[in-house]
PDB file of N, CA and C in Angstrom:
ATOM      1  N   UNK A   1       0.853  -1.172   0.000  1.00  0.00           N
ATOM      2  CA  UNK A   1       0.000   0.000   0.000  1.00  0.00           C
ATOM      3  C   UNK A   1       0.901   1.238   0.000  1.00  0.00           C
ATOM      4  N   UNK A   2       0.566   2.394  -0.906  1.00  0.00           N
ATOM      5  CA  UNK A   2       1.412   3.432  -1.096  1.00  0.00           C
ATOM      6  C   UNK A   2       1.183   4.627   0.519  1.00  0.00           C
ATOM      7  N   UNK A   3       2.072   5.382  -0.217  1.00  0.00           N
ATOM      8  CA  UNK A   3       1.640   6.335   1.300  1.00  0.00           C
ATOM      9  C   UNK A   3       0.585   7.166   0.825  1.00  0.00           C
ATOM     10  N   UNK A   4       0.014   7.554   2.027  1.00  0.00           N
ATOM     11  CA  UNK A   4      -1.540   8.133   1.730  1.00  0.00           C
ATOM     12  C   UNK A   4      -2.365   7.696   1.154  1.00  0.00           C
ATOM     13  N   UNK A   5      -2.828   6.417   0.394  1.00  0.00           N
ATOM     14  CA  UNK A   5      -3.391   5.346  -0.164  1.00  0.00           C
ATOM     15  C   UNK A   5      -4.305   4.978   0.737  1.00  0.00           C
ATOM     16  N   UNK A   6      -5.688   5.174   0.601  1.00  0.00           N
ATOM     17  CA  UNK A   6      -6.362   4.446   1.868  1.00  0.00           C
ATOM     18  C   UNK A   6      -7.261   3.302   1.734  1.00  0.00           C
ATOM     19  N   UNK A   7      -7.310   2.335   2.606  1.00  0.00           N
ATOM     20  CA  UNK A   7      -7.803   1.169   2.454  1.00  0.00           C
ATOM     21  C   UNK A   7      -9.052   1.574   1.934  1.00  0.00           C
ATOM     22  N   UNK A   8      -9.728   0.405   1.126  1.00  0.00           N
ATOM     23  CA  UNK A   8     -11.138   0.394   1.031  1.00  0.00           C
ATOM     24  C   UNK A   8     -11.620  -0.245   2.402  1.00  0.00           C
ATOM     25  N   UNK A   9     -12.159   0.589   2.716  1.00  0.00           N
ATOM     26  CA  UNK A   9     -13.357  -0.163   4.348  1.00  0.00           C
ATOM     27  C   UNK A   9     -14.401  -1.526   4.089  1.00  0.00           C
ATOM     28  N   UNK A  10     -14.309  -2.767   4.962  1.00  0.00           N
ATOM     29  CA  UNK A  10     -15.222  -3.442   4.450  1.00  0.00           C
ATOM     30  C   UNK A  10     -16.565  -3.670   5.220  1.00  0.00           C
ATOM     31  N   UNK A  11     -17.563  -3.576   4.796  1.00  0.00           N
ATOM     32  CA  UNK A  11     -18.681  -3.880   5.312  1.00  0.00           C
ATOM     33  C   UNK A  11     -19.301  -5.184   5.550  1.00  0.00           C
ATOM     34  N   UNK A  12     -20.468  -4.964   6.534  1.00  0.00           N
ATOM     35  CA  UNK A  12     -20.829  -6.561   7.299  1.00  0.00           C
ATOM     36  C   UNK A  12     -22.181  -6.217   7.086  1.00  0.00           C
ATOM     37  N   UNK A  13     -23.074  -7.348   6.816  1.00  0.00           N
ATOM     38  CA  UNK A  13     -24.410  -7.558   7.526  1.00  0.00           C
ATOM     39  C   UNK A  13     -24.785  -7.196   8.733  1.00  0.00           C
ATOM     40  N   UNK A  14     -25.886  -6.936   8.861  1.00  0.00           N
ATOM     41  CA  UNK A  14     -26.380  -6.528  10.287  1.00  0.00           C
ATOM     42  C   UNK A  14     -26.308  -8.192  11.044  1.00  0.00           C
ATOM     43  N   UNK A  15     -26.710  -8.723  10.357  1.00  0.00           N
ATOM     44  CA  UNK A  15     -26.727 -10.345  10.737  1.00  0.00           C
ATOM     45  C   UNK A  15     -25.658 -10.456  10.739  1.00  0.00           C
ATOM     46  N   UNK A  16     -24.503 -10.596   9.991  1.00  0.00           N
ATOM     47  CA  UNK A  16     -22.874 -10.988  10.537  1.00  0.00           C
ATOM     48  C   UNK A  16     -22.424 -10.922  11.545  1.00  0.00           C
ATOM     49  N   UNK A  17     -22.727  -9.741  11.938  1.00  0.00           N
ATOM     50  CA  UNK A  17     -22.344  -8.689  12.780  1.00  0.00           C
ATOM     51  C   UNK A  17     -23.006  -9.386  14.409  1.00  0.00           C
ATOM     52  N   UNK A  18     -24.458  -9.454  14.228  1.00  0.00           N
ATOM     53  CA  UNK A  18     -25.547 -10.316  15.470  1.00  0.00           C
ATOM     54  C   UNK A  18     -24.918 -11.356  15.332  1.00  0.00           C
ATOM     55  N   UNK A  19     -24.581 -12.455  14.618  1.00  0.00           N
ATOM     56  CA  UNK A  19     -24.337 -14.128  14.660  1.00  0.00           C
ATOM     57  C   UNK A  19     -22.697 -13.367  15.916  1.00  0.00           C
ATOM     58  N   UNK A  20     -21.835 -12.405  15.147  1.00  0.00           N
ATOM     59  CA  UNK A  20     -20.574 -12.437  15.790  1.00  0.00           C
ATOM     60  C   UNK A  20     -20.937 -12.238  17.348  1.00  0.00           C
ATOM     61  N   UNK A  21     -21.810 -11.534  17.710  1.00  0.00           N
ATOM     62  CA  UNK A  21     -22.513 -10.479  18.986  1.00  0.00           C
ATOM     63  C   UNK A  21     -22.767 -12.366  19.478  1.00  0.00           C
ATOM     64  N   UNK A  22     -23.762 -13.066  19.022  1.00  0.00           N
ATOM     65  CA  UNK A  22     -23.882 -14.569  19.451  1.00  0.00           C
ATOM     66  C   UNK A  22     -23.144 -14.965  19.885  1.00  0.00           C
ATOM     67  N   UNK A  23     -22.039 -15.529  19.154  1.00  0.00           N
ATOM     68  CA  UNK A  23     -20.838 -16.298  19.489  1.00  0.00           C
ATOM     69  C   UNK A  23     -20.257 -16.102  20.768  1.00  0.00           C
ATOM     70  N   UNK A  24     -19.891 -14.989  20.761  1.00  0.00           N
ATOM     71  CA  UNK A  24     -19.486 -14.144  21.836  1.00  0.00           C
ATOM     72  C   UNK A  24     -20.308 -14.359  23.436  1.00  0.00           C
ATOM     73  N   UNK A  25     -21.430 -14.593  22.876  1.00  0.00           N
ATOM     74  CA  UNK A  25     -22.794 -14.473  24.235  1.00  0.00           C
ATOM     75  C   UNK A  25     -22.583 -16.074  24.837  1.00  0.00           C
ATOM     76  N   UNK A  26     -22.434 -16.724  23.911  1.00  0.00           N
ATOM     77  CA  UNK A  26     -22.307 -18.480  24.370  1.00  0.00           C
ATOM     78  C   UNK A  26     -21.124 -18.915  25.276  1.00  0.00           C
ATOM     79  N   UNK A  27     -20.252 -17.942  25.071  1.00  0.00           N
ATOM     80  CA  UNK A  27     -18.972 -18.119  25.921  1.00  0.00           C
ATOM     81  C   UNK A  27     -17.779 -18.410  24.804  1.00  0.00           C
ATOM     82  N   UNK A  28     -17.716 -18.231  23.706  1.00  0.00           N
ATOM     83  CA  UNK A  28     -16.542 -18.018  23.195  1.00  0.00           C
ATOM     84  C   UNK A  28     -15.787 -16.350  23.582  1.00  0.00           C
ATOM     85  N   UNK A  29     -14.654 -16.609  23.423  1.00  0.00           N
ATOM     86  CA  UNK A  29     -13.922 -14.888  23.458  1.00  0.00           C
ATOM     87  C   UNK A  29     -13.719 -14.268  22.769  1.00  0.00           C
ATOM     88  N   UNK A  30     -13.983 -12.965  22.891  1.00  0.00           N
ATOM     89  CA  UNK A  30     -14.179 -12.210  21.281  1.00  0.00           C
ATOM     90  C   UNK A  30     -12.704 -12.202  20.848  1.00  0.00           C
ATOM     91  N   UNK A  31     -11.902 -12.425  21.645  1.00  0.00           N
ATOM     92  CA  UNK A  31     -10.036 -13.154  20.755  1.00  0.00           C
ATOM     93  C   UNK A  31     -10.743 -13.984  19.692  1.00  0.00           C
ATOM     94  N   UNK A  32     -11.612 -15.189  20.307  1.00  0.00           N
ATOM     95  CA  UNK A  32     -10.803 -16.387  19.436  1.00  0.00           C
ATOM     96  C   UNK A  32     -12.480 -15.826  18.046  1.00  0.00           C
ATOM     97  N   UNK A  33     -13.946 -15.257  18.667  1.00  0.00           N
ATOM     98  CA  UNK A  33     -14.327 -14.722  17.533  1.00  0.00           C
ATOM     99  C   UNK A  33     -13.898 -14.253  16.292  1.00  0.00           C
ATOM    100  N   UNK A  34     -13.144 -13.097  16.787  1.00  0.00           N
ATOM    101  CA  UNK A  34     -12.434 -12.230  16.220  1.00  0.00           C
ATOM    102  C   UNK A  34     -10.961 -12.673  15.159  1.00  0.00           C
ATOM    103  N   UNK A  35     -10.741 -13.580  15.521  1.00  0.00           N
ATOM    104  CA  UNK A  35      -9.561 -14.451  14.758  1.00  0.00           C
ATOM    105  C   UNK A  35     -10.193 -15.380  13.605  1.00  0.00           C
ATOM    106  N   UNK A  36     -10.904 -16.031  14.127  1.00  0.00           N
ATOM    107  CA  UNK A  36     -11.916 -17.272  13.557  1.00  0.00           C
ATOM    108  C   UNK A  36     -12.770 -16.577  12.076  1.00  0.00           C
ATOM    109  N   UNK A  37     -12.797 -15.393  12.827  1.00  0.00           N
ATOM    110  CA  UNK A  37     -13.919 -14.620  11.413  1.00  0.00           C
ATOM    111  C   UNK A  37     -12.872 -13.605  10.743  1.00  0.00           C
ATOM    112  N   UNK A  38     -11.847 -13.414  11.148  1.00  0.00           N
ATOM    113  CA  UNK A  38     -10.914 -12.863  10.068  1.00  0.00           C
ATOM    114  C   UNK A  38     -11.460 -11.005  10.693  1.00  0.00           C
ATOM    115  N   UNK A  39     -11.662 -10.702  11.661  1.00  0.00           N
ATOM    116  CA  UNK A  39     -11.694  -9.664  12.295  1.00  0.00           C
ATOM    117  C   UNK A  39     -10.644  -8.948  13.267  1.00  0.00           C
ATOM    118  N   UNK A  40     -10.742  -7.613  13.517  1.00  0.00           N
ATOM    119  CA  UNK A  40     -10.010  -7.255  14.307  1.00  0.00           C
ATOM    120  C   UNK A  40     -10.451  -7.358  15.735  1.00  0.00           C
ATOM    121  N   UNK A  41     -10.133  -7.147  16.430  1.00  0.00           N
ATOM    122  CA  UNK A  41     -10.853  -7.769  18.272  1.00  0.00           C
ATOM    123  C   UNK A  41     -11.533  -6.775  18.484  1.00  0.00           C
ATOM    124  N   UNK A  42     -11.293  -5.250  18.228  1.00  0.00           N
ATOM    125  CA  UNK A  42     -11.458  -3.851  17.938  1.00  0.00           C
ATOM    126  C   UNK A  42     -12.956  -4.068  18.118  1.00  0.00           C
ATOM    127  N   UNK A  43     -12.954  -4.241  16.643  1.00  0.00           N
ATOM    128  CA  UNK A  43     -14.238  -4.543  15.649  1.00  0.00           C
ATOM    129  C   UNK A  43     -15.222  -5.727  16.319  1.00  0.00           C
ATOM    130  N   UNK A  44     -15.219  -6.546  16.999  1.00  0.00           N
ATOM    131  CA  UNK A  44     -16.055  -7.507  17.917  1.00  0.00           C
ATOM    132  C   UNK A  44     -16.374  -6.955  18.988  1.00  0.00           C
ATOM    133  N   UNK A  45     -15.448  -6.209  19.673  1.00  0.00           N
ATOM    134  CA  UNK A  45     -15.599  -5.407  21.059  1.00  0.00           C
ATOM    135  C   UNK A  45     -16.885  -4.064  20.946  1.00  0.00           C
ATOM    136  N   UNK A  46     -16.360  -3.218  19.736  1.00  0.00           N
ATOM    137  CA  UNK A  46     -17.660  -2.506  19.623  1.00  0.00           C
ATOM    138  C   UNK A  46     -18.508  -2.868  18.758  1.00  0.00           C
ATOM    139  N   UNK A  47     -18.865  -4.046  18.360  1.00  0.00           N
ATOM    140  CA  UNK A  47     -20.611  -4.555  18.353  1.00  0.00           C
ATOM    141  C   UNK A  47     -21.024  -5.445  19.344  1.00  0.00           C
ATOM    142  N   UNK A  48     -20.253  -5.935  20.185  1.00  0.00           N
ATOM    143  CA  UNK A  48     -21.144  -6.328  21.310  1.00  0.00           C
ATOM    144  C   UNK A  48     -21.348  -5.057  22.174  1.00  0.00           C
ATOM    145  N   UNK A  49     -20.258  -3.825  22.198  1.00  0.00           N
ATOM    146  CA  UNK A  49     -20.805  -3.014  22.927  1.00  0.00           C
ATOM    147  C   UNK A  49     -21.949  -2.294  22.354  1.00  0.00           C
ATOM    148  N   UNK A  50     -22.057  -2.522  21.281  1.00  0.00           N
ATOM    149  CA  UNK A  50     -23.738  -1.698  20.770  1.00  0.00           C
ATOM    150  C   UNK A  50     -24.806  -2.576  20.838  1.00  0.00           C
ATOM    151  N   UNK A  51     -24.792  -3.939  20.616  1.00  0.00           N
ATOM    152  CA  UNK A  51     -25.722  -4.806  20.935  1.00  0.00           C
ATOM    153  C   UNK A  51     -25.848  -4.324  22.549  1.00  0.00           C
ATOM    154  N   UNK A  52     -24.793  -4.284  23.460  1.00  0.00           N
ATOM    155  CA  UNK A  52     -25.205  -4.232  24.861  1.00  0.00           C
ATOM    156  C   UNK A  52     -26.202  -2.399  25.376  1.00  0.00           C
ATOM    157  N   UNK A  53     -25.880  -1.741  24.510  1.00  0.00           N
ATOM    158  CA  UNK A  53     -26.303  -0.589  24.423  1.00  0.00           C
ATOM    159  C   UNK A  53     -27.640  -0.076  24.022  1.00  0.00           C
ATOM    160  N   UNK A  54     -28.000  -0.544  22.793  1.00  0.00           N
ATOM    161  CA  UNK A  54     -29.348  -0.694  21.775  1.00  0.00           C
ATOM    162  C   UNK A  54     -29.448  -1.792  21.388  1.00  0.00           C
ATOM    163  N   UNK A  55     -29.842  -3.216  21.537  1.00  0.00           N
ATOM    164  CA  UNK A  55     -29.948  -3.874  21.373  1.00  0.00           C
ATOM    165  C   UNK A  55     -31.392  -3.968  20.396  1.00  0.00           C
ATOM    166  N   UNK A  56     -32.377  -2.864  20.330  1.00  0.00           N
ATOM    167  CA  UNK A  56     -33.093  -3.003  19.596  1.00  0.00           C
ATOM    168  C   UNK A  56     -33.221  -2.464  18.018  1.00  0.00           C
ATOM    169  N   UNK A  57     -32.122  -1.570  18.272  1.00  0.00           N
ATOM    170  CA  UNK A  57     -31.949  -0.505  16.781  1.00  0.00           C
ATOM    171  C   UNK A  57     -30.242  -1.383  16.384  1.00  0.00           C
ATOM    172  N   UNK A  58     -29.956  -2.186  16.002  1.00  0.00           N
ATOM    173  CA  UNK A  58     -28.687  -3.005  16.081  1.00  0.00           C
ATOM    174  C   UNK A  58     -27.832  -2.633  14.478  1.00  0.00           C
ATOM    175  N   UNK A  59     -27.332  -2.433  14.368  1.00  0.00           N
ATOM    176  CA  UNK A  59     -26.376  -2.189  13.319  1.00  0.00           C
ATOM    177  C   UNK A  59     -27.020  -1.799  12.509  1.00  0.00           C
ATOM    178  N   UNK A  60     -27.534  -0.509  12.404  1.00  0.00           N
ATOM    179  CA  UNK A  60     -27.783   0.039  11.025  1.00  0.00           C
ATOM    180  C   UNK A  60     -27.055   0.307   9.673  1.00  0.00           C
ATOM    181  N   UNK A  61     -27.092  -0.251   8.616  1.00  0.00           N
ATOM    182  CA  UNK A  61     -26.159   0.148   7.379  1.00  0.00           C
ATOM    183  C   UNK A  61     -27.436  -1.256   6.323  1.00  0.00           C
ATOM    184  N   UNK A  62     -26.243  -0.626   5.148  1.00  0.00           N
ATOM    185  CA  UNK A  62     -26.791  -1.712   4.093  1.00  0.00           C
ATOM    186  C   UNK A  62     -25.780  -2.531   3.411  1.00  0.00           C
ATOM    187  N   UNK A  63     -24.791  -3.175   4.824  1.00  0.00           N
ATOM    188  CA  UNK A  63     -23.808  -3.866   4.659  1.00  0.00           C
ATOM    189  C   UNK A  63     -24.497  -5.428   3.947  1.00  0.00           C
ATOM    190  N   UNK A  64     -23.883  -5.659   2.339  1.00  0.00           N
ATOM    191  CA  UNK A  64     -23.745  -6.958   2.066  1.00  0.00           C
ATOM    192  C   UNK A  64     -23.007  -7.951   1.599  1.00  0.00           C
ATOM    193  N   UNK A  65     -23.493  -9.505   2.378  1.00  0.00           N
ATOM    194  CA  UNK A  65     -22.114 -10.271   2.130  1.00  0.00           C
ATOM    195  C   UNK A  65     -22.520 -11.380   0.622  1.00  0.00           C
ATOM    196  N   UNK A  66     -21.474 -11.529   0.206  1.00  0.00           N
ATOM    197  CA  UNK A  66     -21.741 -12.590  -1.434  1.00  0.00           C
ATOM    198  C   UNK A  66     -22.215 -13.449  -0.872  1.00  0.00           C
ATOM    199  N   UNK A  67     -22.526 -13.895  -1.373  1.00  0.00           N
ATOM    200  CA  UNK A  67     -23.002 -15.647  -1.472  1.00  0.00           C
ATOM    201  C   UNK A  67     -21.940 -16.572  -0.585  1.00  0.00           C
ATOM    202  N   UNK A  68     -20.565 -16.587  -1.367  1.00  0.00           N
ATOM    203  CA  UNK A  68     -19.410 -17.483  -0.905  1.00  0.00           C
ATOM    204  C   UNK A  68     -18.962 -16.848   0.773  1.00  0.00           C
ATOM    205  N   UNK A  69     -18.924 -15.821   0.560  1.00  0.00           N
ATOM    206  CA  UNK A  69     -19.081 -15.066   2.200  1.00  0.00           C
ATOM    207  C   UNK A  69     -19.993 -15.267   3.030  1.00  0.00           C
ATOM    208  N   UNK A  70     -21.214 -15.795   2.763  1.00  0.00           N
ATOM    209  CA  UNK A  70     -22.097 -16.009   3.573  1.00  0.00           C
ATOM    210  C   UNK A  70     -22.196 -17.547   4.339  1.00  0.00           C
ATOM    211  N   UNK A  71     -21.120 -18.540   3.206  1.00  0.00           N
ATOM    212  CA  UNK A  71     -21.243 -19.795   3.341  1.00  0.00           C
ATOM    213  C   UNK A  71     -19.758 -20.028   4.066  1.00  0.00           C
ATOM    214  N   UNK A  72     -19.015 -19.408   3.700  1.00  0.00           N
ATOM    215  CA  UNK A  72     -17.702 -19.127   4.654  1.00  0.00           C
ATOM    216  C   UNK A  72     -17.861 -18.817   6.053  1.00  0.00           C
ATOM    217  N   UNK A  73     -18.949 -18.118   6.297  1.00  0.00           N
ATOM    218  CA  UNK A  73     -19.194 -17.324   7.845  1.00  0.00           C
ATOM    219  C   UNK A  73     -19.731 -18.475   8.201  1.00  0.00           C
ATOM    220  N   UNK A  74     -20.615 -19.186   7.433  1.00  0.00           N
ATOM    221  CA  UNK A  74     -21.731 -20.211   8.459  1.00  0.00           C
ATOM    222  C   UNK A  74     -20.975 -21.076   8.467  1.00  0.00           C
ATOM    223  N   UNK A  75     -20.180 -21.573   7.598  1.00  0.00           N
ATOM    224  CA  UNK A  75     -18.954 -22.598   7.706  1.00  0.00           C
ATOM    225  C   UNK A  75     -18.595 -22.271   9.369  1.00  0.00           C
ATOM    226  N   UNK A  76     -17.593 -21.008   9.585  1.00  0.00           N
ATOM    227  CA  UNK A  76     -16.472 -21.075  10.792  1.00  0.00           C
ATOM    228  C   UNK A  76     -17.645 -21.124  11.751  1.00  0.00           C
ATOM    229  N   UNK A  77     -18.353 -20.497  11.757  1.00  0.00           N
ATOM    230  CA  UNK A  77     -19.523 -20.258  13.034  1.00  0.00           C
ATOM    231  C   UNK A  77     -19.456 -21.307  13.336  1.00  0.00           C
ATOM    232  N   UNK A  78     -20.426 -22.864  12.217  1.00  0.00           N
ATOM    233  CA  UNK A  78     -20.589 -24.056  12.971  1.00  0.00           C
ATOM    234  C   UNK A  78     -19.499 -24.838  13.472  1.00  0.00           C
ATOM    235  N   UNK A  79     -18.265 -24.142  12.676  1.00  0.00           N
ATOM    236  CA  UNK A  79     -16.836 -24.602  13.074  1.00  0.00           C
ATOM    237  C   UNK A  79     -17.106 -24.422  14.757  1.00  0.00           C
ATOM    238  N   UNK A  80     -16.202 -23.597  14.842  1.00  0.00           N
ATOM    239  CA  UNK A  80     -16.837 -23.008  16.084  1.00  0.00           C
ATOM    240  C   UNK A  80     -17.547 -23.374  16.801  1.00  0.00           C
ATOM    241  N   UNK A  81     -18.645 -23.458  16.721  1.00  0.00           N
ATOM    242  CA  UNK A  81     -19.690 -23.702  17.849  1.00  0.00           C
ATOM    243  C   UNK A  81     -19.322 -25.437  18.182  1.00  0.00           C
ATOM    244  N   UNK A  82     -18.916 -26.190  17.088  1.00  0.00           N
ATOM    245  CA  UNK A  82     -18.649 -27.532  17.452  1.00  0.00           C
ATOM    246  C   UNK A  82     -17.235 -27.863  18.295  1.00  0.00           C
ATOM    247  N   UNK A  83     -16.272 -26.930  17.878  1.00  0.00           N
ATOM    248  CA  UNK A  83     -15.312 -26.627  18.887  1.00  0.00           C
ATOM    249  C   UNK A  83     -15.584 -26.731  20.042  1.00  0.00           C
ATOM    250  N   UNK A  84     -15.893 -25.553  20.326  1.00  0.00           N
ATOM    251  CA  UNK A  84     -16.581 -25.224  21.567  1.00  0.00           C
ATOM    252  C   UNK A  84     -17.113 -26.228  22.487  1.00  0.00           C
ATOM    253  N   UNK A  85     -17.995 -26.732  21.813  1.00  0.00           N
ATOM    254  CA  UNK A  85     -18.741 -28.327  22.416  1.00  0.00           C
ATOM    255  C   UNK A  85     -17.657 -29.347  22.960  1.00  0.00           C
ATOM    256  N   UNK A  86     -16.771 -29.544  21.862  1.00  0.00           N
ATOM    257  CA  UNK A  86     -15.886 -30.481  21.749  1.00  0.00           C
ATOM    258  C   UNK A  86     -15.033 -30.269  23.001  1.00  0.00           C
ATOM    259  N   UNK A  87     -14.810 -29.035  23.428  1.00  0.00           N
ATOM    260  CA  UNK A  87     -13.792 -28.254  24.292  1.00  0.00           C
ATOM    261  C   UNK A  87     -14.783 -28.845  25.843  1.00  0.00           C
ATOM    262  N   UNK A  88     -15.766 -28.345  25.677  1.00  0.00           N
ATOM    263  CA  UNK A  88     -16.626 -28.694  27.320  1.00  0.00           C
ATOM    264  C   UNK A  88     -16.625 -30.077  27.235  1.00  0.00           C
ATOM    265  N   UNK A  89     -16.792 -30.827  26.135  1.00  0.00           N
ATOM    266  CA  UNK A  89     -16.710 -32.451  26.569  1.00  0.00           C
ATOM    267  C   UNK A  89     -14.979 -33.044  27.036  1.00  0.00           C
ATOM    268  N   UNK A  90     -14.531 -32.826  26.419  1.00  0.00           N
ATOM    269  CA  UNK A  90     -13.066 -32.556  27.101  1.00  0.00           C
ATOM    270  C   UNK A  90     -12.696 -32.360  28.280  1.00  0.00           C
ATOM    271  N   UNK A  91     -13.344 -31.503  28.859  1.00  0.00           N
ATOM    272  CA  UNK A  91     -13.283 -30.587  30.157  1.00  0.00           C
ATOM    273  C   UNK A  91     -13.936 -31.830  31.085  1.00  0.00           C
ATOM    274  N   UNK A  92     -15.178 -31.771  30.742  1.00  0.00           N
ATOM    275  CA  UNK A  92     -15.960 -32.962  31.650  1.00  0.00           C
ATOM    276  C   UNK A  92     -15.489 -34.531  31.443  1.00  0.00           C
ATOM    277  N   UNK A  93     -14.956 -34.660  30.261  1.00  0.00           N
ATOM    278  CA  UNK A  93     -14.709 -36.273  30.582  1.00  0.00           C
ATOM    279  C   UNK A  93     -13.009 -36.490  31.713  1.00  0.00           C
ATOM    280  N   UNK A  94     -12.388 -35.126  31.569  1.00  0.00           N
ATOM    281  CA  UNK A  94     -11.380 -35.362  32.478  1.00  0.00           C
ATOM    282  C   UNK A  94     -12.263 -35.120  33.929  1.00  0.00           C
ATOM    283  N   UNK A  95     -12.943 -34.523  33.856  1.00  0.00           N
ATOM    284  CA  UNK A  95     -13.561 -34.312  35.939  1.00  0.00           C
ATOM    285  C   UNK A  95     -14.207 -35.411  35.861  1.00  0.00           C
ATOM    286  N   UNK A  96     -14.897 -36.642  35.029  1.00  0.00           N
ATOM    287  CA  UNK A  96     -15.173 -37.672  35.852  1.00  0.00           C
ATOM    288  C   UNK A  96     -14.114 -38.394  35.791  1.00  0.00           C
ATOM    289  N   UNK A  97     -13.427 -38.608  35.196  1.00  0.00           N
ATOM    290  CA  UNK A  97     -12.386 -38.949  35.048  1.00  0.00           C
ATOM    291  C   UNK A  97     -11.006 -39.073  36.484  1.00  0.00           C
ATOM    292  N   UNK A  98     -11.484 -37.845  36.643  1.00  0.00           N
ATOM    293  CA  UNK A  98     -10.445 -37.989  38.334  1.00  0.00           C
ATOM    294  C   UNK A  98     -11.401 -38.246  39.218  1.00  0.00           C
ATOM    295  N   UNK A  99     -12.822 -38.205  39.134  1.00  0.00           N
ATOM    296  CA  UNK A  99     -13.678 -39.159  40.402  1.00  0.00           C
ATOM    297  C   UNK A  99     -13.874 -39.901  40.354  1.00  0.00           C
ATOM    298  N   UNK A 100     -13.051 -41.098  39.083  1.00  0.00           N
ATOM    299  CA  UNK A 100     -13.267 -42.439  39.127  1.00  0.00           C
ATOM    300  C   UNK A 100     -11.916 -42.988  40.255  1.00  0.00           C
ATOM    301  N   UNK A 101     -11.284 -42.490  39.994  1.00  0.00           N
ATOM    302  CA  UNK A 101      -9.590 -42.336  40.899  1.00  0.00           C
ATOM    303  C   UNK A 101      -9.807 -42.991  42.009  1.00  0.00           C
TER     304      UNK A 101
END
């Protein structure tokens, strides 16, 4: 990028944006959100802080994602969310695990 050259800005769905605000609510960390979806932590931090703020007027714009972007997001999400799962079963099969001991 040259000097003074400025990025093109990219835009999100209002829904991108809520599914990310989700993720976040279930107990993932907006780190590993924010990595997972190719975001800055920045950028996760203030839309959950506006979801926590207005939660009823939620991301206004006429941000839209392609097709292949849309199937990419639902891709990592369910990534993700099965992680996640995978991570608490983990967790619990070691605690019965030491009360069989």
């Amino acid at each position: 990028m040259e000097k003074g050259e400025k990025r093109e800005r990219r835009s999100y769905t209002p829904e991108f944006k809520l599914e990310a605000v989700r993720l976040v609510r279930t107990g993932i960390s907006k780190a590993r959100v924010a990595r997972e979806l190719g975001l800055h932590l920045n950028v996760v931090r203030e839309w959950v802080r506006q979801f926590d703020k207005d939660a009823d007027n939620l991301f206004p714009g006429k941000g839209k994602m392609r097709p292949e972007e849309a199937e990419i997001f639902r891709l990592k999400r369910e990534l993700m969310k099965v992680t996640a799962e995978r991570d608490t079963l983990k967790k619990a099969l070691a605690y019965f695990a030491k009360d069989r001991e």
